[in-house]
Protein backbone atom coordinates (compact mmCIF):
# COMPACT_ATOMS: atom_id res chain seq x y z
CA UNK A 1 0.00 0.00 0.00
CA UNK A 2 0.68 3.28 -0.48
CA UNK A 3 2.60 5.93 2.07
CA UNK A 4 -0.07 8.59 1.28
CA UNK A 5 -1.94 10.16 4.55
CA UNK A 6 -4.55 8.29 6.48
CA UNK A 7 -7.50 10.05 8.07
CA UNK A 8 -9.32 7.60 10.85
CA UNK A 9 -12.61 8.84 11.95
CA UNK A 10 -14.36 8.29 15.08
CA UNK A 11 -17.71 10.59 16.80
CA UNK A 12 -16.41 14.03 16.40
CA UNK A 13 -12.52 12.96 16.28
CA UNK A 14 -10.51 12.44 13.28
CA UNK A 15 -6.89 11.96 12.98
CA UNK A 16 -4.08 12.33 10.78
CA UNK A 17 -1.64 9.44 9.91
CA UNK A 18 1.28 10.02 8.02
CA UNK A 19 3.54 6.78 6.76
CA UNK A 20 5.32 9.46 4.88
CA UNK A 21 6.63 11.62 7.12
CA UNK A 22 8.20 9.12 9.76
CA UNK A 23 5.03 7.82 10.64
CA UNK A 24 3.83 9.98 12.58
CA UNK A 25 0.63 11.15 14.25
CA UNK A 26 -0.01 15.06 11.88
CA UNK A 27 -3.42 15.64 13.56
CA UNK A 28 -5.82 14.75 15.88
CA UNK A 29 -8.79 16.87 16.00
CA UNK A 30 -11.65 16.98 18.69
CA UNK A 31 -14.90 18.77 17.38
CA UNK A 32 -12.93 20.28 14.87
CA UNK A 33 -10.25 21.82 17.26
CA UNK A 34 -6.79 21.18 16.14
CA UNK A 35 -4.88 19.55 19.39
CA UNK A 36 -1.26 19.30 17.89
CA UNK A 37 1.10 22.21 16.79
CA UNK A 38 1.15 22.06 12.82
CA UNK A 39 3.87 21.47 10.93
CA UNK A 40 6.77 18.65 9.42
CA UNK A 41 8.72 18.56 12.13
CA UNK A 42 5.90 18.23 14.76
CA UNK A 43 2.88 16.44 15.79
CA UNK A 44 3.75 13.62 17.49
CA UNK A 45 6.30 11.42 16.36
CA UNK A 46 7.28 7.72 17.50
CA UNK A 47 10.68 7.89 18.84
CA UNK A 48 12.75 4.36 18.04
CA UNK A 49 15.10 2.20 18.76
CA UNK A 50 15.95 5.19 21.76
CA UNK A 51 14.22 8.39 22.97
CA UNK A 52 15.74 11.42 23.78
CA UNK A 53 19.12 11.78 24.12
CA UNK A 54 22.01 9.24 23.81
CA UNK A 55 25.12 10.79 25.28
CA UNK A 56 27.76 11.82 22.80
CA UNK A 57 25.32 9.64 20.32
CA UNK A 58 27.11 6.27 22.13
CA UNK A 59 25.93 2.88 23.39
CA UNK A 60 27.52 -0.12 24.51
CA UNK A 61 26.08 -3.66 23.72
CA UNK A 62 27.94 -5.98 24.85
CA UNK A 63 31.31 -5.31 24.35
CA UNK A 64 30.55 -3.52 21.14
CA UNK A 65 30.36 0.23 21.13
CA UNK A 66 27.59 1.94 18.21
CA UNK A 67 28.15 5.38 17.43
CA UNK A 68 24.80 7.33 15.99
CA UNK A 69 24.78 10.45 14.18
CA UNK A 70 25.07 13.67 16.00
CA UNK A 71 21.83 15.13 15.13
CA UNK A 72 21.62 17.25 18.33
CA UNK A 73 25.27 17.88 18.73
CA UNK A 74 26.78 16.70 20.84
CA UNK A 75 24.29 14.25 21.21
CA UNK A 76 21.84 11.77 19.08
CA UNK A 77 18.55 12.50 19.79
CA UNK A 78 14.99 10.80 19.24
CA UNK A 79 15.94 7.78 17.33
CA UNK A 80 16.08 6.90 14.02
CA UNK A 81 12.23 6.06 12.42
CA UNK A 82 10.95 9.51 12.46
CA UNK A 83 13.29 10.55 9.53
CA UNK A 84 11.47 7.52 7.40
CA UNK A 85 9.31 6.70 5.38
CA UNK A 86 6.79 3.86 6.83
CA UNK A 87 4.45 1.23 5.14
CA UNK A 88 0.57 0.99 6.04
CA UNK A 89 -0.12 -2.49 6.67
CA UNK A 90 -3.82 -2.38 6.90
CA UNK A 91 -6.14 0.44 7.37
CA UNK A 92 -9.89 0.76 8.18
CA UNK A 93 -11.93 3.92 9.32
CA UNK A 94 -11.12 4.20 12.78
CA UNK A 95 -7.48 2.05 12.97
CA UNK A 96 -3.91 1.72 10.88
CA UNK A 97 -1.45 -0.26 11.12
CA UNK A 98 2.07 0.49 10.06
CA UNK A 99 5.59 -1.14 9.62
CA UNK A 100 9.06 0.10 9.39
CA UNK A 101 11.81 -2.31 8.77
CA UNK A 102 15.37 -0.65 10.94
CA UNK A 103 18.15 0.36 8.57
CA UNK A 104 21.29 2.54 8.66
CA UNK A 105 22.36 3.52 10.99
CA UNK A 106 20.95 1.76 13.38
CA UNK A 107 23.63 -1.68 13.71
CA UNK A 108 20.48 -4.25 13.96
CA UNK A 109 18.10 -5.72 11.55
CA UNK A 110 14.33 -5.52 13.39
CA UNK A 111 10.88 -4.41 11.78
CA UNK A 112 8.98 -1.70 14.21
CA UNK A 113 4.82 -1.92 14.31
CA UNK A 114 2.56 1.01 14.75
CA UNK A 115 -0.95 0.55 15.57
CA UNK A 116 -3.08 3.78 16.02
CA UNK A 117 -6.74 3.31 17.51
CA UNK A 118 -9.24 6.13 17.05
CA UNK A 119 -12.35 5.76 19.41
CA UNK A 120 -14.85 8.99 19.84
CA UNK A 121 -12.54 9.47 23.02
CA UNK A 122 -9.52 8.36 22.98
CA UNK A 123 -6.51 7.83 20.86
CA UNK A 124 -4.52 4.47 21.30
CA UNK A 125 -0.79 4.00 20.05
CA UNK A 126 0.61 0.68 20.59
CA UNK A 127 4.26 0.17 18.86
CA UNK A 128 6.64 -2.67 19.18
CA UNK A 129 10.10 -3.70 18.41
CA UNK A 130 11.08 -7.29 16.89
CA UNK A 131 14.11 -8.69 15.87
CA UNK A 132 15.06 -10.21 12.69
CA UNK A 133 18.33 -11.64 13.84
CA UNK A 134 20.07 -10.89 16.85
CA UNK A 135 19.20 -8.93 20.65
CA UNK A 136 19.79 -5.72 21.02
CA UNK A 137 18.83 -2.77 23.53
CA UNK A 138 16.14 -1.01 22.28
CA UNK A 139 13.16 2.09 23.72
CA UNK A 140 10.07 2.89 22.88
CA UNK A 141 8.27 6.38 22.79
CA UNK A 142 5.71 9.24 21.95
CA UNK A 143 6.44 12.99 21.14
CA UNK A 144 3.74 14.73 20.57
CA UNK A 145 3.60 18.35 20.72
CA UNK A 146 0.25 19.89 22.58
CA UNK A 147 -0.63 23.32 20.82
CA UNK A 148 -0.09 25.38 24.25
CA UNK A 149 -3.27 27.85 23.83
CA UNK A 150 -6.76 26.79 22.41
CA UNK A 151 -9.41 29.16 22.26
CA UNK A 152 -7.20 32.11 24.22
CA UNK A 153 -6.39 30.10 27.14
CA UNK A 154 -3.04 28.24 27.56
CA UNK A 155 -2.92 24.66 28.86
CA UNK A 156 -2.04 23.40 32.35
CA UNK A 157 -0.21 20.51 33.47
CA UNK A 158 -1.16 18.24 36.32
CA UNK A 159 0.79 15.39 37.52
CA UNK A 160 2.05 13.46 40.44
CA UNK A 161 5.74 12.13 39.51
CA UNK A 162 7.54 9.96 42.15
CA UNK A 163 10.52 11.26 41.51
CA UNK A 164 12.23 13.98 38.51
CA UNK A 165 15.79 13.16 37.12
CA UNK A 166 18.20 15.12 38.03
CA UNK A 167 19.26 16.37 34.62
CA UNK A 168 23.30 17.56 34.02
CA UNK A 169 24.38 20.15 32.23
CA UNK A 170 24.14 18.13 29.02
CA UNK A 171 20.59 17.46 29.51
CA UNK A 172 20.51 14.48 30.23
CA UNK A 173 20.36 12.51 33.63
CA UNK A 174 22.98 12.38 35.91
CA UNK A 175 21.36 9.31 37.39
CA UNK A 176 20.39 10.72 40.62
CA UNK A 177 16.41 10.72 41.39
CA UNK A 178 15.39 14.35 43.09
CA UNK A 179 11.96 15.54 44.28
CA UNK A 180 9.94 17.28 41.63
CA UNK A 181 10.96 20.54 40.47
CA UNK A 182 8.49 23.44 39.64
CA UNK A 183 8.04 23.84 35.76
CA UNK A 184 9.61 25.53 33.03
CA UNK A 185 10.80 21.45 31.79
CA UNK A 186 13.01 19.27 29.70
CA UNK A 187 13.22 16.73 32.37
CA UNK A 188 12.52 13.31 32.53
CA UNK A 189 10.10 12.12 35.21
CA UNK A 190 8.94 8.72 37.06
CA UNK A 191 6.07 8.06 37.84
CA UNK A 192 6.00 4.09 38.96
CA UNK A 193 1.97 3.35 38.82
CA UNK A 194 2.00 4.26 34.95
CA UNK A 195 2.43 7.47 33.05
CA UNK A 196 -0.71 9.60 34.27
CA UNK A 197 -0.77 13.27 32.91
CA UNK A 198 -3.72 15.32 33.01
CA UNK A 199 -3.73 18.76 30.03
CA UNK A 200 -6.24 21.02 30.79
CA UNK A 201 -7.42 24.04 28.42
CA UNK A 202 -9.96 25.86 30.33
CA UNK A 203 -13.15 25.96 28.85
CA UNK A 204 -12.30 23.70 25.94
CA UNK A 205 -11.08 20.44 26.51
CA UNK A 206 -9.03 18.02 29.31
CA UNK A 207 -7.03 15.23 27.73
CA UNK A 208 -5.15 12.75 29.89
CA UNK A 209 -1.72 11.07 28.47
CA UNK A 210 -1.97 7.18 30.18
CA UNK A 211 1.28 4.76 29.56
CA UNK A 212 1.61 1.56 31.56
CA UNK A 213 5.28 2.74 31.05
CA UNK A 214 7.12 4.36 33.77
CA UNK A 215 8.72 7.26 32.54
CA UNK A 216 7.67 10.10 30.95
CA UNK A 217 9.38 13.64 29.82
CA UNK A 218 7.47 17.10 29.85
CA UNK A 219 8.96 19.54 27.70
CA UNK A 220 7.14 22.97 27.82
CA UNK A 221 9.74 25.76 26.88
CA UNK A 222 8.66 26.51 23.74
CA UNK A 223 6.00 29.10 23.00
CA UNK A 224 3.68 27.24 20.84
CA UNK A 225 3.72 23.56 22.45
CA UNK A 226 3.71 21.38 25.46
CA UNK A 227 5.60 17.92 24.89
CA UNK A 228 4.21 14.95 27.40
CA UNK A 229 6.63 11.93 26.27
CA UNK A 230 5.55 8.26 27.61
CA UNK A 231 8.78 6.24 27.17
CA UNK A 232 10.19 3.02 27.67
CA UNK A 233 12.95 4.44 29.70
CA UNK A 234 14.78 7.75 30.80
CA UNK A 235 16.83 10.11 28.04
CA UNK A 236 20.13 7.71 27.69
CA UNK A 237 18.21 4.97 28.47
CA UNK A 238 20.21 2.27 26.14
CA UNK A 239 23.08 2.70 28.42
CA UNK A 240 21.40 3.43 31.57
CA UNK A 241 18.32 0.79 31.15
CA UNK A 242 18.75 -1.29 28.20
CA UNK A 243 15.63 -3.24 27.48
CA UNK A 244 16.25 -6.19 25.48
CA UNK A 245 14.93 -7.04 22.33
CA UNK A 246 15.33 -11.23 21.34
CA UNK A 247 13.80 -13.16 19.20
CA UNK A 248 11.38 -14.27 22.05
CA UNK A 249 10.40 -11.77 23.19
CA UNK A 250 9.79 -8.24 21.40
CA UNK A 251 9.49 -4.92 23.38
CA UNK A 252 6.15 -3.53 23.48
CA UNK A 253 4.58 -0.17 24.96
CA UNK A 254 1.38 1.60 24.28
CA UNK A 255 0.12 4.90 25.41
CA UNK A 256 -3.76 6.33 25.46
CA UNK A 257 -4.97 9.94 25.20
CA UNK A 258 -8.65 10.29 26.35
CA UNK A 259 -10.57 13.53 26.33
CA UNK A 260 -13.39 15.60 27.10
CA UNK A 261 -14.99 18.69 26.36
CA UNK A 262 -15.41 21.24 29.08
């Protein structure tokens, strides 16, 4: 099948697929109110084999050491599928299913699975990560990028995290766990009962982010957007919590965004 756009339809919510443009998630509208900043770059994006940062774009398997591209020198950031272009599997009104097989640079044959599940609701993204021939560390995660102000009024933020990372002067965790810090964000939170975020636009709509995942990382200093990231595992997570990918067993996460007018 083609790579061309997918709309899914559900109630008064319709989203945007794009196999394209890294597979990602353009739109998601609620009564005709645009949710998610416009543009190429944004959205929300599946970030694979890693999310966030890798340190100095290096990870260690084994006794092998990978080096990525520096795409946020002096770091890699955000993985590798987002630059490609995926294939749709199967489509219907209100689901899509898409594929991307791993390539250069990334060291390790494996095939990544979207599923995206519209329901009048809620929004359900379920990706996994399979290997073709041997392990490898691998993450899981969602960027999406919250338009900051709908009808005049900007969006708050409400969550409980367990703990923040404490995040270096690189941005990335220095592997200490601190209490929660007061907001402006880039940091990478726990939160061990599941990912549980609550955005609130007064007088338009509440939408709650939901992972089973642990970790999640709220990015809001940018004008235009909030970013709530469910992930597999913290920014440098394929050195500091490699989760394995075999043959057996493939790693799976999902998140779910449920709204509501107000």
């Amino acid at each position: 099948m083609s790579n061309e756009d997918i709309t899914l339809t559900a109630g008064d919510a319709e989203v945007t697929v794009q196999p394209g443009n890294g597979g990602r998630v353009g739109g998601l509208r609620v009564g005709g109110i645009e949710l998610l900043r416009q543009g190429e770059r944004f959205g929300c994006f599946p970030m694979v084999p890693w999310c966030g940062r890798i340190r100095d774009g290096r990870f260690r398997d084994g006794a092998t050491v990978h080096q990525m591209p520096l795409n946020a020198p002096p770091h890699a950031i955000h993985g590798t599928v987002r630059d490609g272009a995926w294939r749709t599997a199967r489509v219907n009104a209100e689901e899509a299913v898409l594929t991307y097989d791993l390539v250069e640079p990334w060291p390790y044959a494996g095939r990544v699975t979207q599923q995206f599940a519209l329901t009048p609701d809620a929004l359900t993204l379920t990706m996994s990560v399979e290997t073709l021939d041997s392990s490898f560390p691998a993450q899981i995660g969602w960027h999406p990028w919250f338009n900051r102000n709908l009808g005049g009024k900007d969006v708050q933020l409400a969550f409980t995290p367990a703990w923040q990372e404490e995040r270096g002067d690189d941005h990335l965790p220095t592997g200490n766990r601190v209490d929660p810090r007061p907001a402006p964000w880039d940091d990478c939170f726990g939160m061990p009962g599941g990912v549980d975020v609550t955005l609130t636009w007064p007088g338009q709509l509440e939408l709650k982010v939901a992972s089973r995942e642990e970790w999640v990382v709220v990015y809001d200093e940018q004008e235009e957007a909030v970013c709530v990231e469910p992930q597999t595992g913290p920014p440098d997570g394929l050195n500091s919590h490699p989760r394995l990918v075999t043959l057996l067993e493939p790693l799976e996460a999902a998140t779910t965004w449920t709204w509501h007018r107000l």
